[in-house]
C-alpha atoms as a PDB file:
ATOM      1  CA  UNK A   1       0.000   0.000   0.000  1.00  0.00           C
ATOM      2  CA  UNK A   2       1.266   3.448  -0.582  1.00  0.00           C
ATOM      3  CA  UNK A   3       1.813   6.227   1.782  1.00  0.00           C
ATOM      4  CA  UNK A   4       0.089   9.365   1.672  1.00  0.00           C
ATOM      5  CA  UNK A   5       1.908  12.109  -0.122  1.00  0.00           C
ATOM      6  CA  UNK A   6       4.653  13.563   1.507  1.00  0.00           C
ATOM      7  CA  UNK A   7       5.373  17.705   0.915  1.00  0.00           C
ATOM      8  CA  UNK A   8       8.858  17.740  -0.454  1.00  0.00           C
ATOM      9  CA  UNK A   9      11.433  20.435  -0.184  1.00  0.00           C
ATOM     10  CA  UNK A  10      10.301  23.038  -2.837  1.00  0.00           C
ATOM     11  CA  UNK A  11       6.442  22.094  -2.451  1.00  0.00           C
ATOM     12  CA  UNK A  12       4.682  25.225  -1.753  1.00  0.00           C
ATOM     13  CA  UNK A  13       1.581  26.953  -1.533  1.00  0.00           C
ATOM     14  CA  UNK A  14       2.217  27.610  -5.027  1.00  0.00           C
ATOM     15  CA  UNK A  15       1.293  24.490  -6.238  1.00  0.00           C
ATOM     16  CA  UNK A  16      -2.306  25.365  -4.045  1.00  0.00           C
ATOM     17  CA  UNK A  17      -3.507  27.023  -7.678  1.00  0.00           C
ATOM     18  CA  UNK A  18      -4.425  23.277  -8.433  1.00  0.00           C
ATOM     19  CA  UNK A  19      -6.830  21.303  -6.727  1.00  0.00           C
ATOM     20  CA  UNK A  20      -5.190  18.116  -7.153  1.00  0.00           C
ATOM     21  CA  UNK A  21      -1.872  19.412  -5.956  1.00  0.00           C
ATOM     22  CA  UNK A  22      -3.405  21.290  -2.898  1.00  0.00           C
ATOM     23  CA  UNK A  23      -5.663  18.466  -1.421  1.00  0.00           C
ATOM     24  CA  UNK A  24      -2.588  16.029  -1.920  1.00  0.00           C
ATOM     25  CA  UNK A  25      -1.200  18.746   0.428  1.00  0.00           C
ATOM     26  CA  UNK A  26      -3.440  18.231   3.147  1.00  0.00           C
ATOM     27  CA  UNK A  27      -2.966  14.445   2.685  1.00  0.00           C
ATOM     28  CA  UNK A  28       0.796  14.986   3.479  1.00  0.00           C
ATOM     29  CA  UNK A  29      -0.480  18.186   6.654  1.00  0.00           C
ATOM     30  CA  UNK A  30      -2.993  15.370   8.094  1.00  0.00           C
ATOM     31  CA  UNK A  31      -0.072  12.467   7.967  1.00  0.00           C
ATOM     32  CA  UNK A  32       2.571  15.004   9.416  1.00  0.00           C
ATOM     33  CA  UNK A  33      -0.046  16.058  12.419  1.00  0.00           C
ATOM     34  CA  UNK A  34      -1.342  12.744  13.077  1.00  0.00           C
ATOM     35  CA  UNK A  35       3.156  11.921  13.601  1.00  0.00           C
ATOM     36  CA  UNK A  36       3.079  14.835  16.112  1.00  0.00           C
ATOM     37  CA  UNK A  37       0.024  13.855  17.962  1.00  0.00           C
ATOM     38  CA  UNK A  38       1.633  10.138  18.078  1.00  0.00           C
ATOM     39  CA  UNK A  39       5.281  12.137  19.274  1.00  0.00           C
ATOM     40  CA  UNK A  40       3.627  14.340  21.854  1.00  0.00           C
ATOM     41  CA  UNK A  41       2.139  14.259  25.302  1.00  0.00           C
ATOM     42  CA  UNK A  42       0.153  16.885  27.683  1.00  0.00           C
ATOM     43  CA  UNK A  43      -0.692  19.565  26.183  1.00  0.00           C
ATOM     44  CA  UNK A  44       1.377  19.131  23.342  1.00  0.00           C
ATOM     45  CA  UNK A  45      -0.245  16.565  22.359  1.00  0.00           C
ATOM     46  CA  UNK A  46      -3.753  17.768  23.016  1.00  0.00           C
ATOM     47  CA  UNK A  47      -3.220  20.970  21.036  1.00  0.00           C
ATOM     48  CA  UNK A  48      -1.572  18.704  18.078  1.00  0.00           C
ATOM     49  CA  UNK A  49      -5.162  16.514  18.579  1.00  0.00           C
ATOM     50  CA  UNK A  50      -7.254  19.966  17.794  1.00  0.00           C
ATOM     51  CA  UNK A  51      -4.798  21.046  15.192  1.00  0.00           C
ATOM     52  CA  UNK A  52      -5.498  17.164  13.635  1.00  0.00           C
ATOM     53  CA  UNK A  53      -9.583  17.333  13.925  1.00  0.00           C
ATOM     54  CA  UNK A  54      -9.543  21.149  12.842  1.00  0.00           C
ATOM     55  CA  UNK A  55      -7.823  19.622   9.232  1.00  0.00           C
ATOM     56  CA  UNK A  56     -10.024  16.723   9.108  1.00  0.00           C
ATOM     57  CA  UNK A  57     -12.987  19.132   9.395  1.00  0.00           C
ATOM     58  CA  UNK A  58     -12.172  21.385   6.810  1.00  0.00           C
ATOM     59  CA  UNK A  59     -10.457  19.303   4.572  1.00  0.00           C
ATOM     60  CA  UNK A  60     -13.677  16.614   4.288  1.00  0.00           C
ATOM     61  CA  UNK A  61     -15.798  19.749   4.294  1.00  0.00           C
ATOM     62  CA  UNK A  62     -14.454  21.273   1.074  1.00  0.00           C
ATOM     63  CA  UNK A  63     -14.057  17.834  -0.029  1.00  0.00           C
ATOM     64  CA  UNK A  64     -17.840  17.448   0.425  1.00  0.00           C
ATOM     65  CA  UNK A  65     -18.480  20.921  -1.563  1.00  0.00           C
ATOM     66  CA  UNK A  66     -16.167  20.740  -4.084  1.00  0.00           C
ATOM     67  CA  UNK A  67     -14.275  17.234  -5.395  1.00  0.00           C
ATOM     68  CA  UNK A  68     -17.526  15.096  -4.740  1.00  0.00           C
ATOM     69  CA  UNK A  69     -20.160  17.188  -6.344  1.00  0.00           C
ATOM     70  CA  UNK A  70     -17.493  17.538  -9.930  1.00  0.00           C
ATOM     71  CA  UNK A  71     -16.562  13.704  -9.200  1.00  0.00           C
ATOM     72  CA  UNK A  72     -20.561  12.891  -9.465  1.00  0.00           C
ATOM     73  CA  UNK A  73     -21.145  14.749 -12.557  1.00  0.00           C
ATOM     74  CA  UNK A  74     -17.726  14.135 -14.896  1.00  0.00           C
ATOM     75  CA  UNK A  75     -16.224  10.776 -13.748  1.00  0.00           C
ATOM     76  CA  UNK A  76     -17.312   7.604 -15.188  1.00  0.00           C
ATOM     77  CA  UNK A  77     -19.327   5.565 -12.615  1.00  0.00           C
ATOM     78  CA  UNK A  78     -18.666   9.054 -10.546  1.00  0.00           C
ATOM     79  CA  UNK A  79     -21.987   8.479  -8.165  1.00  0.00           C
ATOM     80  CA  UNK A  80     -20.953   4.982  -7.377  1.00  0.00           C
ATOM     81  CA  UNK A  81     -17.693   6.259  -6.260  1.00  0.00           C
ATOM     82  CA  UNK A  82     -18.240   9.472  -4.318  1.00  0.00           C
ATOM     83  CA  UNK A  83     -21.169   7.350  -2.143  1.00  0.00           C
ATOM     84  CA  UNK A  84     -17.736   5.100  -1.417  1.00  0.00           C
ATOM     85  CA  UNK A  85     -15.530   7.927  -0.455  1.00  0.00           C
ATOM     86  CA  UNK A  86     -18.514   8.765   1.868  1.00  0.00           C
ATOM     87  CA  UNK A  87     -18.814   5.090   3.402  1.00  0.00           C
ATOM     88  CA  UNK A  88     -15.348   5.783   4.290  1.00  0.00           C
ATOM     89  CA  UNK A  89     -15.705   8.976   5.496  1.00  0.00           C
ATOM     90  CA  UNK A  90     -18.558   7.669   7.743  1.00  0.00           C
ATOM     91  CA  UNK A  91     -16.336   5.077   9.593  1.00  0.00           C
ATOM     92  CA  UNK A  92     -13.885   8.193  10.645  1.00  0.00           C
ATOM     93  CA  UNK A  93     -16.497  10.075  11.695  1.00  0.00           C
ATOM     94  CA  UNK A  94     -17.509   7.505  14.116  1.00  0.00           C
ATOM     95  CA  UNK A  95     -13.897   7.005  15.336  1.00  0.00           C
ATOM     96  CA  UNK A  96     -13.488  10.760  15.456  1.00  0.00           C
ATOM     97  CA  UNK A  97     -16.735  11.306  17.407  1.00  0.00           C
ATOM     98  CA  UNK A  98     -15.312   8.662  20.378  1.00  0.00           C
ATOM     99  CA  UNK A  99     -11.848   9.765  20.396  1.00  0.00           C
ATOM    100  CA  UNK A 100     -13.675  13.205  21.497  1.00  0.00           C
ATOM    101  CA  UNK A 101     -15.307  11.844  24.486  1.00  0.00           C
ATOM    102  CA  UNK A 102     -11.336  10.466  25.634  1.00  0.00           C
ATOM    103  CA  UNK A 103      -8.717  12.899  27.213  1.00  0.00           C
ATOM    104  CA  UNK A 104      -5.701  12.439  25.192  1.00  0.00           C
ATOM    105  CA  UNK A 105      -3.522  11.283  28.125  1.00  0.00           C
ATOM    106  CA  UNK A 106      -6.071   8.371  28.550  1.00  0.00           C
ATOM    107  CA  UNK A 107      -4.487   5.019  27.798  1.00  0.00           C
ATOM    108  CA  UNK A 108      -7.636   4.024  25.730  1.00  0.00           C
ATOM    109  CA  UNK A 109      -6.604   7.169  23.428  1.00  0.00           C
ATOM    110  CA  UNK A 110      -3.935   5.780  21.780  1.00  0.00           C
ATOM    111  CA  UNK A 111      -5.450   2.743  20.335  1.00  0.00           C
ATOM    112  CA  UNK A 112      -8.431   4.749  19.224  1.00  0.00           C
ATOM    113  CA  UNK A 113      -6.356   7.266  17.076  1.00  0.00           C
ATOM    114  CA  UNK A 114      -3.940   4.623  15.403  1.00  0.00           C
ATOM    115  CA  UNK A 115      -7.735   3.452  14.329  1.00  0.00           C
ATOM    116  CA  UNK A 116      -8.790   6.424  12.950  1.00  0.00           C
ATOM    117  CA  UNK A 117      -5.082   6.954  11.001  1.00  0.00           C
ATOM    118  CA  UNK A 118      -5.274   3.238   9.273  1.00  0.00           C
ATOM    119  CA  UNK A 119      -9.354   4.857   8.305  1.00  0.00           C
ATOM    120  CA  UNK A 120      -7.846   8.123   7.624  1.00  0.00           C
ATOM    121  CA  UNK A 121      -5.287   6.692   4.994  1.00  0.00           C
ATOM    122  CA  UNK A 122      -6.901   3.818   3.397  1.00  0.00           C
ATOM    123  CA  UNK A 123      -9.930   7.193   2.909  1.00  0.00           C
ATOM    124  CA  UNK A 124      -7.139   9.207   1.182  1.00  0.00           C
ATOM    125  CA  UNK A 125      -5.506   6.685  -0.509  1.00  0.00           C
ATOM    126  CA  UNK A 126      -8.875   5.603  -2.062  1.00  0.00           C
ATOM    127  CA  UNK A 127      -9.493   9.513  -3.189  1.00  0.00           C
ATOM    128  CA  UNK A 128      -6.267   9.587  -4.400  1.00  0.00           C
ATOM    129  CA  UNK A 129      -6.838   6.458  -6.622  1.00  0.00           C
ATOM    130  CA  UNK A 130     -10.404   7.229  -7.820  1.00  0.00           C
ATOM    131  CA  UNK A 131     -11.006  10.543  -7.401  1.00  0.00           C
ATOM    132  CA  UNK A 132      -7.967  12.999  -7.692  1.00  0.00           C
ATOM    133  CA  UNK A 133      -6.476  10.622 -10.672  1.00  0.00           C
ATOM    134  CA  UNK A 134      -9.636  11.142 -12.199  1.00  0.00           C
ATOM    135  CA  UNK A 135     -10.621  14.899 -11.692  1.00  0.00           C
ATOM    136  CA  UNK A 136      -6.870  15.988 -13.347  1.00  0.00           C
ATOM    137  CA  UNK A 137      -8.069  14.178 -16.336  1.00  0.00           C
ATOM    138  CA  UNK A 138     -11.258  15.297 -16.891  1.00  0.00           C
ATOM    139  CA  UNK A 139     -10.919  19.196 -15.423  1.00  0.00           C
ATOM    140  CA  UNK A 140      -9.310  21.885 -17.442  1.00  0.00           C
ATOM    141  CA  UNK A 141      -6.714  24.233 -16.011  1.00  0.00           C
ATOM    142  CA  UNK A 142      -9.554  26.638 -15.342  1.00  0.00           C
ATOM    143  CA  UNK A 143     -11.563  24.028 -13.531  1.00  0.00           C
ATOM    144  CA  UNK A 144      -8.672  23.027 -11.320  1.00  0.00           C
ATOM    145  CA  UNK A 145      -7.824  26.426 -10.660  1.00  0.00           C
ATOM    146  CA  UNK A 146     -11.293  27.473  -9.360  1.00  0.00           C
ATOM    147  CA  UNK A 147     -11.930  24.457  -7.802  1.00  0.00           C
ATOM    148  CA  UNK A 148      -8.908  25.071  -5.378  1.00  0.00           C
ATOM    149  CA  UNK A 149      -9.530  28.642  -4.826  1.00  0.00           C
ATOM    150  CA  UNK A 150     -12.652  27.332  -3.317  1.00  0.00           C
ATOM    151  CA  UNK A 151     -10.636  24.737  -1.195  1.00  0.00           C
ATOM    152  CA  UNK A 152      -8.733  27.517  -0.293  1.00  0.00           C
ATOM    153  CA  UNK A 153     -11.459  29.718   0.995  1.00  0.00           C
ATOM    154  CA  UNK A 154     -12.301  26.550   3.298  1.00  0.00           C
ATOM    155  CA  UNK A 155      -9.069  26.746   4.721  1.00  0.00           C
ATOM    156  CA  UNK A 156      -8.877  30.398   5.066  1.00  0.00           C
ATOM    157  CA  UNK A 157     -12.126  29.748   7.717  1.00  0.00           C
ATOM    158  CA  UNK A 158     -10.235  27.204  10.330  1.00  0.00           C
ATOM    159  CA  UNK A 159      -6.170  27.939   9.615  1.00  0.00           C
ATOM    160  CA  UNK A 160      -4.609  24.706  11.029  1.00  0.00           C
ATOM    161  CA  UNK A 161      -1.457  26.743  11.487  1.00  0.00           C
ATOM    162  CA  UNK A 162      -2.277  29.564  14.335  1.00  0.00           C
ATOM    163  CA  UNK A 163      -2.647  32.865  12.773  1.00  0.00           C
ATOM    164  CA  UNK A 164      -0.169  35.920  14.283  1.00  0.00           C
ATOM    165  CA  UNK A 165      -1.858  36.678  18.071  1.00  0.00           C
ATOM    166  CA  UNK A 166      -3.383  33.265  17.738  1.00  0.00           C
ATOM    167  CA  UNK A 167      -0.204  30.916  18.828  1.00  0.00           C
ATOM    168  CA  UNK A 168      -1.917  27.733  20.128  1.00  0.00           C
ATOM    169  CA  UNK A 169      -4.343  25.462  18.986  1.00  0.00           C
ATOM    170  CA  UNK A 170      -6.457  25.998  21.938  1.00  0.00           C
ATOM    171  CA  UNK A 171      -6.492  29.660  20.920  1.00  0.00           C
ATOM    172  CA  UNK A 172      -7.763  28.370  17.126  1.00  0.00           C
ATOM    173  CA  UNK A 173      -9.849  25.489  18.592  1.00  0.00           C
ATOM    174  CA  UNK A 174     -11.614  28.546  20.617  1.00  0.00           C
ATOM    175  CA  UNK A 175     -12.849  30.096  17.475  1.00  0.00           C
ATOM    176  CA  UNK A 176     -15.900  27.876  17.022  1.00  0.00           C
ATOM    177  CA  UNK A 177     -16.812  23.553  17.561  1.00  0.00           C
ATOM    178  CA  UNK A 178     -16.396  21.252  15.038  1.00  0.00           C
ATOM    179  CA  UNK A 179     -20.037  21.524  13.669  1.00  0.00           C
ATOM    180  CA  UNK A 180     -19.896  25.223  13.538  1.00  0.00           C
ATOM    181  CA  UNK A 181     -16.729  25.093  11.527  1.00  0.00           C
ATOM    182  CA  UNK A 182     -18.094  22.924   9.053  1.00  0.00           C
ATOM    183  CA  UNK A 183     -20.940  25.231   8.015  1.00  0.00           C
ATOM    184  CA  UNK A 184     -18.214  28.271   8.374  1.00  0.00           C
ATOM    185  CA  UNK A 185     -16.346  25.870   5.766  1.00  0.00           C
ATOM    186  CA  UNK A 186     -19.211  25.193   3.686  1.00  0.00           C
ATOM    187  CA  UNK A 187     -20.325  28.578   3.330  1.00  0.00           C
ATOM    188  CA  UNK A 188     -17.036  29.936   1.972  1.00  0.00           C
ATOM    189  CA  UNK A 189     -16.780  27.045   0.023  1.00  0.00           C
ATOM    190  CA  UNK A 190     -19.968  28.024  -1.806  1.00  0.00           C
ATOM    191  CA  UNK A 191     -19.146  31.620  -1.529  1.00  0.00           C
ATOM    192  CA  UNK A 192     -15.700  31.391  -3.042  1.00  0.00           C
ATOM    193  CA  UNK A 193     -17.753  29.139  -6.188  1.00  0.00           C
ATOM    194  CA  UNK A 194     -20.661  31.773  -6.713  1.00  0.00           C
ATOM    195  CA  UNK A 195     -22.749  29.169  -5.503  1.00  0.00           C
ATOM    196  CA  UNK A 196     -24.523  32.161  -2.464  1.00  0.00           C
ATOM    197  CA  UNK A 197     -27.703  30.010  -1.225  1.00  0.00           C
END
């Protein structure tokens, strides 16, 4: 099995200007934060946690708005494999929602988050594969390009990376729950594709 992508010396948020490039990004941000939860302890580890779920948030939010809706219309047997991608997504939700009811320093916590990493990959590997493969052959340069400045603008909502006078996590995390930074996400999402409902 393949690992997730890993940013390279020279990747930048240059490369962001293309969907593709920008979500394997996040892949490769998610991987790295899930190493630093596994590295940490106390509250190093509990702000790396946030800094983790905050990601996973926005990242299967604009996911949600943008890749799956253009994956349903122009890939072939595209409904059949966005309502997979969700299946998958469904299963870390679940882990995701217990891991919140368990204090990081708990000894059950462990266990629980290597479980959500092995859902967490074999999820992005399977985009990756049918999805992202896909979507750079069917979308023009035009379509990739606006489909990542909407990715962007979900990013732009819940920074993972604390914003100058926000250094920690728990300063970020304080900016709104999970739920309410999903329809933050999903607003700017449509927003940032003209799509104002």
């Amino acid at each position: 099995m393949s690992e997730l992508h890993t940013p390279q010396a020279g990747d930048d948020r240059a490369e962001d200007n293309d969907v593709v490039a920008l979500l394997m990004r996040q892949h490769g941000d998610i991987r790295n934060l899930f190493d630093e939860v596994e590295a940490s302890s106390g509250e190093e580890r509990r702000d790396a946690f946030r800094r983790l779920v905050r990601l996973l948030a926005v990242h299967e939010t604009a996911e949600e708005e943008v890749v799956h809706p253009f994956a349903r219309r122009s890939l072939p047997g595209g409904e059949k494999v966005v309502e997979e991608r969700l299946a998958e997504d469904r299963a870390a939700k679940e882990t995701l929602a217990a891991l919140d009811d368990v204090d990081t320093d708990d000894p059950k916590f462990m266990p629980m988050l290597l479980k959500l990493r092995r859902d967490v990959q074999e999820h992005a590997r399977a985009e990756e594969r049918y999805e992202f493969t896909h979507i750079r052959r069917n979308a023009d340069a035009a379509k990739l390009v606006s489909m990542a400045k909407a990715v962007s603008a979900a990013e732009a909502v819940a920074p993972t990376r604390p914003h100058p006078g926000v250094e920690s996590g728990a300063a970020n995390m304080a900016l709104g729950p999970v739920a309410a930074l999903m329809d933050r996400t999903k607003d700017a999402v449509r927003k940032a594709m003209g799509k104002d409902n």
